[in-house]
Protein backbone atom coordinates (compact mmCIF):
# COMPACT_ATOMS: atom_id res chain seq x y z
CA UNK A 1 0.00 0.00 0.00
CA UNK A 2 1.48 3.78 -0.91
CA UNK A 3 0.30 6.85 -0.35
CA UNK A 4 -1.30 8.98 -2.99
CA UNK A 5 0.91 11.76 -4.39
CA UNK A 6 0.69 15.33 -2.91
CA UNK A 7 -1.97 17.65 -4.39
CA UNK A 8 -3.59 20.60 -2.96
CA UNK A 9 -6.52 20.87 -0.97
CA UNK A 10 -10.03 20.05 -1.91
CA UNK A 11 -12.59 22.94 -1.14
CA UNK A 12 -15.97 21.54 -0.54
CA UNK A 13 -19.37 23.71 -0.61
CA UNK A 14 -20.30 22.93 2.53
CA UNK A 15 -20.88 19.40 5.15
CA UNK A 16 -21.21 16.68 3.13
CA UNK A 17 -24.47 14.77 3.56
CA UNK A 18 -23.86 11.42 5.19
CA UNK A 19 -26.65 9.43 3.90
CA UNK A 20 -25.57 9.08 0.12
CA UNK A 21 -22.10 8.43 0.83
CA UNK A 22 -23.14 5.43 2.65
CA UNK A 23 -25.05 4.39 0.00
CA UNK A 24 -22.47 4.87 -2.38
CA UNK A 25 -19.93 3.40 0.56
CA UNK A 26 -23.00 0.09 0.73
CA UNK A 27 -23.01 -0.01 -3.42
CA UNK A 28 -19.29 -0.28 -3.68
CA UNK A 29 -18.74 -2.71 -0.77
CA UNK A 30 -17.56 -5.28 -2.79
CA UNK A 31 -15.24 -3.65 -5.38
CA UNK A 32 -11.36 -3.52 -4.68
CA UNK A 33 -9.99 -0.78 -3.02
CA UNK A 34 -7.00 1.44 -4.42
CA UNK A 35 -4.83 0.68 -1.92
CA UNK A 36 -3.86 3.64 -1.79
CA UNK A 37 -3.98 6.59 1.05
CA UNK A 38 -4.76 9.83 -0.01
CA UNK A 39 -2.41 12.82 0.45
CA UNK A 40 -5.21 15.18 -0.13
CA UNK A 41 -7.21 17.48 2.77
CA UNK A 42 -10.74 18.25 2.43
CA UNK A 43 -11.33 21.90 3.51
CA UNK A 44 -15.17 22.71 4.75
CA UNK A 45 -15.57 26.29 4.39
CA UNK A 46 -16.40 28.23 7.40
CA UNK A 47 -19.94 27.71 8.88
CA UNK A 48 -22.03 28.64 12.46
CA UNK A 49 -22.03 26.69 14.75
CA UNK A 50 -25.91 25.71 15.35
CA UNK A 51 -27.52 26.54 18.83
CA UNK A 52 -29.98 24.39 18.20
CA UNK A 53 -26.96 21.38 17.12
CA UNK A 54 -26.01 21.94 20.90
CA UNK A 55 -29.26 21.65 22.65
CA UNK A 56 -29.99 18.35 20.56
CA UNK A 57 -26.35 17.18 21.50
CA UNK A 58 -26.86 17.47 25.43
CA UNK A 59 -30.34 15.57 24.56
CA UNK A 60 -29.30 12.60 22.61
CA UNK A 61 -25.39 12.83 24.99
CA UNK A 62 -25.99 14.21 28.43
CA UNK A 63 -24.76 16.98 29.84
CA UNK A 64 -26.14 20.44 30.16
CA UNK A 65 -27.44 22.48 27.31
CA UNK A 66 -25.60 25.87 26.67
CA UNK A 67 -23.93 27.83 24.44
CA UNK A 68 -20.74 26.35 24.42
CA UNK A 69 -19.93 22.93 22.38
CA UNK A 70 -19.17 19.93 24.55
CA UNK A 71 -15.72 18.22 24.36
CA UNK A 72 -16.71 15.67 21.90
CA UNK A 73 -19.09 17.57 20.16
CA UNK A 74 -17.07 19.21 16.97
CA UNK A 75 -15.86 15.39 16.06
CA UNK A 76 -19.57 15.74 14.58
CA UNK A 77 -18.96 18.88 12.51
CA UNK A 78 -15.94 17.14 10.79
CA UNK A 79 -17.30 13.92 10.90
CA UNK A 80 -19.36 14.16 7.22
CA UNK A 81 -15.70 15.48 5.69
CA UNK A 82 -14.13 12.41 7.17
CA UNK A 83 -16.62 10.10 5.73
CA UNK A 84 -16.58 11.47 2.36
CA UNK A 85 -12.36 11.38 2.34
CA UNK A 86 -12.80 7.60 3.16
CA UNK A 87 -15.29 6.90 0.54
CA UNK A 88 -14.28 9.21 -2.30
CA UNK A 89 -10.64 9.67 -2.29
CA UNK A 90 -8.12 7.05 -2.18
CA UNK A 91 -8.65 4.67 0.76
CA UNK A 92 -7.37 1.66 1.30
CA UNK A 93 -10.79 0.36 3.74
CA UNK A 94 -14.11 -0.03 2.82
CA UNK A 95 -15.92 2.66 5.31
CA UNK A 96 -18.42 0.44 6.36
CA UNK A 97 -17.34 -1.97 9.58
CA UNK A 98 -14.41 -0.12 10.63
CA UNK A 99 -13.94 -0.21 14.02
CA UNK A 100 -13.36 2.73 15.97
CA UNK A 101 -10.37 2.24 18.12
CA UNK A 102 -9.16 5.55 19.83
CA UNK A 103 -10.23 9.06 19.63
CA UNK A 104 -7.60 11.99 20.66
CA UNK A 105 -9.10 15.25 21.32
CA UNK A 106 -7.22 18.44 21.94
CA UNK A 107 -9.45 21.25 22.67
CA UNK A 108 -7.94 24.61 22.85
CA UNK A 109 -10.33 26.70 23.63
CA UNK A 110 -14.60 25.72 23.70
CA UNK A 111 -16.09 26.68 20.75
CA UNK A 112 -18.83 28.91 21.16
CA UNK A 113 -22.64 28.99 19.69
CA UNK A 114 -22.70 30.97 16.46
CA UNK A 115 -19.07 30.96 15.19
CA UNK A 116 -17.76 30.31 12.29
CA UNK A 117 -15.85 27.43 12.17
CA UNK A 118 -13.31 25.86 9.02
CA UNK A 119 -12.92 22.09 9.14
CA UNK A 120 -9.99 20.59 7.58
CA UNK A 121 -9.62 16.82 7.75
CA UNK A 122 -6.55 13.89 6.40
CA UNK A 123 -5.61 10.55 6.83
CA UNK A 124 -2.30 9.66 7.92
CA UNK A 125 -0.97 6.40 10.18
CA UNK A 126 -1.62 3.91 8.20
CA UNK A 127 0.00 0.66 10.09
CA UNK A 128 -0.02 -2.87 10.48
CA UNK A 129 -2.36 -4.20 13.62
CA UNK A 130 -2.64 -7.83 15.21
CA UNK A 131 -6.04 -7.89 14.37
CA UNK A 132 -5.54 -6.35 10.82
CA UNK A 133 -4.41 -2.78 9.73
CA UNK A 134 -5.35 0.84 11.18
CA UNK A 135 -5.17 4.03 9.93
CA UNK A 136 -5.79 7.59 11.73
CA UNK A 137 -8.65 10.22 10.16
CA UNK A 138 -7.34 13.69 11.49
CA UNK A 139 -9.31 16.93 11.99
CA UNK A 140 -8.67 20.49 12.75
CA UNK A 141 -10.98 23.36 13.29
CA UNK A 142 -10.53 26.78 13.26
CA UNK A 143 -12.01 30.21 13.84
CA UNK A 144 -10.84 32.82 11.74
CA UNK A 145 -7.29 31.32 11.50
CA UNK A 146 -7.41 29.93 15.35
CA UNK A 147 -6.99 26.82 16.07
CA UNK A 148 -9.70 25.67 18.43
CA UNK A 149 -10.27 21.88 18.40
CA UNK A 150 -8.03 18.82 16.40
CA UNK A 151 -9.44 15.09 16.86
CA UNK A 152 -7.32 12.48 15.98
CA UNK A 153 -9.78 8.91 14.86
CA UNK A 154 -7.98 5.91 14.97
CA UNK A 155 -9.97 2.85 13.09
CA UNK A 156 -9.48 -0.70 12.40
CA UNK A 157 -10.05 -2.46 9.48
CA UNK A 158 -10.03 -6.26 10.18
CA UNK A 159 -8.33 -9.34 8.77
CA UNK A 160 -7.23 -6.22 6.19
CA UNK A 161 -3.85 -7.24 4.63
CA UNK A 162 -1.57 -5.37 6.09
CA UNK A 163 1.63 -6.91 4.27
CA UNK A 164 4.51 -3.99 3.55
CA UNK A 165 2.84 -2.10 6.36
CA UNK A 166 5.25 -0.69 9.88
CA UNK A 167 3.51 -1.88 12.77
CA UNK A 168 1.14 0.37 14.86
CA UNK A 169 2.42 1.76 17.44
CA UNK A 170 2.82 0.67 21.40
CA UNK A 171 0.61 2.63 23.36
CA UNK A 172 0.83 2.60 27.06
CA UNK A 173 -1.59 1.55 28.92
CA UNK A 174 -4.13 4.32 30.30
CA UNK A 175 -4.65 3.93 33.96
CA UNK A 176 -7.99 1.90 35.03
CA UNK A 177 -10.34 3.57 37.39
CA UNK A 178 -11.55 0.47 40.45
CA UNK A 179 -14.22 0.58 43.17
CA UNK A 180 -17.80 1.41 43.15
CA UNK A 181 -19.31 3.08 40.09
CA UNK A 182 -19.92 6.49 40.01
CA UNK A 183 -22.55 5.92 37.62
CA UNK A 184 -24.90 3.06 36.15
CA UNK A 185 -27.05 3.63 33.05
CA UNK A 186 -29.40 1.44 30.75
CA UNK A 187 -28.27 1.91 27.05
CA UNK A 188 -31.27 1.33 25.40
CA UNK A 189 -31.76 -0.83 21.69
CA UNK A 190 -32.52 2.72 19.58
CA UNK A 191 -29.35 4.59 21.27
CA UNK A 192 -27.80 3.91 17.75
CA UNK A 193 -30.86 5.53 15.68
CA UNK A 194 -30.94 8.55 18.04
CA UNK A 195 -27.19 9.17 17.41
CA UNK A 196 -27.69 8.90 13.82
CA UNK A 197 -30.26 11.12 13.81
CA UNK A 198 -28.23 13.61 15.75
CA UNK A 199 -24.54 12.99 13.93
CA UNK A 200 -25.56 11.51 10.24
CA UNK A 201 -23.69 8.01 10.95
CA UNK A 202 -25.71 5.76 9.95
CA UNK A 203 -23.35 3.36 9.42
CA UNK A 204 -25.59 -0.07 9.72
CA UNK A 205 -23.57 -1.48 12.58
CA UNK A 206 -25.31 0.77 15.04
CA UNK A 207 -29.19 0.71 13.47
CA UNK A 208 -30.51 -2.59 13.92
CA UNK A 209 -29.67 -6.35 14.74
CA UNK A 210 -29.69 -7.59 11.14
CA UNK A 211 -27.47 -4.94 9.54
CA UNK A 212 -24.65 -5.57 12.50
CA UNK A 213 -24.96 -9.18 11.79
CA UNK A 214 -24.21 -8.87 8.31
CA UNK A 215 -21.25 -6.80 9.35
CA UNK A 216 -19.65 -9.36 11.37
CA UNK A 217 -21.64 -8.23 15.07
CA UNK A 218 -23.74 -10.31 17.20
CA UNK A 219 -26.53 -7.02 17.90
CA UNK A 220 -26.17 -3.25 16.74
CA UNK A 221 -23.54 -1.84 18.95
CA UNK A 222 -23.80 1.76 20.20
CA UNK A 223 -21.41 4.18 18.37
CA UNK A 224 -17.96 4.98 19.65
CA UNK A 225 -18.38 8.65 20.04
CA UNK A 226 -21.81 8.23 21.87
CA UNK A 227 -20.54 6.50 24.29
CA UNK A 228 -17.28 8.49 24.80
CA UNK A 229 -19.51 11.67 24.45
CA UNK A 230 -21.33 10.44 27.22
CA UNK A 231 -18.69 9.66 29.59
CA UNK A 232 -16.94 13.03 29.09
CA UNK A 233 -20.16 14.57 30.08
CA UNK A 234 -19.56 13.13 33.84
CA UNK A 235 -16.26 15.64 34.53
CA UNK A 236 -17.53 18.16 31.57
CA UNK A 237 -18.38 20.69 34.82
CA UNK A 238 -14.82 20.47 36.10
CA UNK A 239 -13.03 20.89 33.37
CA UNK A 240 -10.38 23.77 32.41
CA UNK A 241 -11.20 25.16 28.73
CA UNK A 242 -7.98 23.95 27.41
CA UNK A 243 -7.98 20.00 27.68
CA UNK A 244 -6.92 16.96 26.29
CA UNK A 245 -8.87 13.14 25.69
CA UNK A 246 -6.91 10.16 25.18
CA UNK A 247 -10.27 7.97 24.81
CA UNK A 248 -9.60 3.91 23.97
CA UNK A 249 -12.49 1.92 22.84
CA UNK A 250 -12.17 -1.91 24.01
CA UNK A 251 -15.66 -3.80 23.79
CA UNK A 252 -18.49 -2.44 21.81
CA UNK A 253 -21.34 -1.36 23.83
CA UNK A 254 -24.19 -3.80 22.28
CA UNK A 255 -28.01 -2.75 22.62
CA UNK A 256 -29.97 -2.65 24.54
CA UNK A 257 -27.35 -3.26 27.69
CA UNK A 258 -26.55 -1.95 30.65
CA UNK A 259 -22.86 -0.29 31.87
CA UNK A 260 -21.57 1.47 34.53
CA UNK A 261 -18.75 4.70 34.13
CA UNK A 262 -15.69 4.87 36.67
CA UNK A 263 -14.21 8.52 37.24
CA UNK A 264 -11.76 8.99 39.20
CA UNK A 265 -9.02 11.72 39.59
CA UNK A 266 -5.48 11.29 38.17
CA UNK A 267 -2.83 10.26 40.63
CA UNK A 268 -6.06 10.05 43.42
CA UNK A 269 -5.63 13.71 44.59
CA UNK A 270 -7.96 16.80 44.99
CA UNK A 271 -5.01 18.41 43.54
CA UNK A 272 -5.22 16.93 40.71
CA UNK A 273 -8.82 16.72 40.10
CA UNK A 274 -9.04 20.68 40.33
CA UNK A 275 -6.51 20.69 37.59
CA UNK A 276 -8.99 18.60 35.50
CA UNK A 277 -7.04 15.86 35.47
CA UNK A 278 -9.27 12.77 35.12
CA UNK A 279 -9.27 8.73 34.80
CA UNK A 280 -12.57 7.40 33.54
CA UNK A 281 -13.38 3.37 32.77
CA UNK A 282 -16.76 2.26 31.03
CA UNK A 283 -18.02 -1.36 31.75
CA UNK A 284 -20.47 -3.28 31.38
CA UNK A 285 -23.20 -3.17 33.91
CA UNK A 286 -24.63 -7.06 34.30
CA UNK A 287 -22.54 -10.34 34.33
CA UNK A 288 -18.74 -10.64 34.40
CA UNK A 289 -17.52 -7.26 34.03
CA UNK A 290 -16.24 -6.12 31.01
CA UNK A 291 -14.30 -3.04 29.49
CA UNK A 292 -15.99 -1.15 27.14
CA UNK A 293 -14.37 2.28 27.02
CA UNK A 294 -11.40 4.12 28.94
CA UNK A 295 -10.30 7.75 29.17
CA UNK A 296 -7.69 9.97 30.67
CA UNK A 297 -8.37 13.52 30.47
CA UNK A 298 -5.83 15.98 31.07
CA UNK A 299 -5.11 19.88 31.14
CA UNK A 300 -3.39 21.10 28.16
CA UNK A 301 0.23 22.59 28.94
């Protein structure tokens, strides 16, 4: 696999709609890919951001409603640019059943109801992993020339080739949150429909039981970003403006289920917890327990 050669960027007219690249992603599911990884960024042109995209958000996610966008939030406004990079420029995955494996966010600042925000989004990392081959699906926004927010999607394609490929990088372990729960919730079997509704994925692994199946899963499984979106939402009162997520996804969350979230702060100090320096675990909530989700959040330096 090689990357594509260097070209400039790609200005689109505005968010991509979701629903007829997966159709085009669905149509095409069977045809060779390129190979390839595109060198090219997709630029969204500046847009508002949507009051009424927030209140929906802290609906369908937790959290209060306001006028500033949640943590995990602006993942969503790049999200349809990501798609449409995977789908229509040269990829080496099909788009539909990859696996969402990590999520980085650095937030620099909140982004704020109303502004006017440029998405820019790549691919890069693509690597050899045990259970196939990875690649990362990087986005930056900016306000008028300020960065504000980068996200860095790390997802799996499995039993892809990954022959000629360096290996994926180590990652050390993030620390795991024990003891009592601080929360316990009931996921229930349309959490994947309400997210789509809210975000555009409707990627069929999260809709219903017979889509996932065909996909490889035993039920629909609750997306990635829900769930991390969710979590977040726990320490999203205690957190400085400028913040980091290292968020690993482990287990799917299938529906309907129930889990329980761990928070803790880093390093077990008040100290640190006023710093917003948190450890957060998400397991499953009935039976032997199981990881679903972990997160350290941190202050950015």
């Amino acid at each position: 696999m090689s990357a594509a050669p260097p070209s400039a960027d790609v200005l689109l007219d505005g968010p991509p709609s979701l629903a007829p690249l997966y159709a085009r992603a669905l149509a095409g599911a069977r045809r060779r890919r390129s190979g390839e990884l595109t060198a090219r960024t997709l630029v969204v042109p500046p847009a508002p951001v949507d009051p009424a995209l927030l209140a929906a958000w802290a609906r369908v996610c937790g959290g209060p409603a306001g006028d500033a966008a949640p943590l995990a939030l602006p993942h969503l406004l790049a999200f349809g640019a990501q798609v449409r990079l995977m789908v229509t420029e040269p990829f080496p995955f099909g788009v539909l059943g990859l696996v969402h494996l990590r999520q980085v966010i650095t937030q620099h600042r909140p982004l704020r109801a109303g502004e006017p925000v440029r998405v820019r989004v790549r691919a890069d990392g693509l690597a050899a992993h045990p259970r196939g081959a990875v690649v990362d699906v990087l986005a930056d926004l900016d306000v008028e020339g300020e960065p504000v927010w980068s996200g860095r999607s790390t997802y799996l394609s499995r039993g892809a080739s990954s022959t000629g490929l360096p290996p994926a990088a180590e990652l050390d372990p993030l620390p795991d949150p024990s003891g009592p729960a601080s929360a316990r919730w009931r996921v229930p079997a349309d959490a994947g429909r309400r997210y789509a509704a809210l975000s555009g994925d409707v990627n069929p692994i999260h809709l219903h039981p017979l889509t996932a199946r065909a996909l490889g899963f035993p039920r629909a499984i609750a997306h990635g970003m829900w769930t991390a979106a969710r979590a977040l939402a726990a320490v999203a009162p205690r957190l400085p403006g400028a913040v980091t997520a290292d968020v690993r996804f482990a287990r799917p969350v299938l529906l309907p289920s129930t889990v329980e979230l761990l928070v803790r702060p880093a390093a077990g100090s008040a100290t640190e917890a006023a710093s917003g320096a948190w450890d957060l675990a998400l397991r499953s909530g009935s039976g032997e327990p199981r990881s679903h989700l972990g997160a350290a959040v941190r202050a950015l330096a």
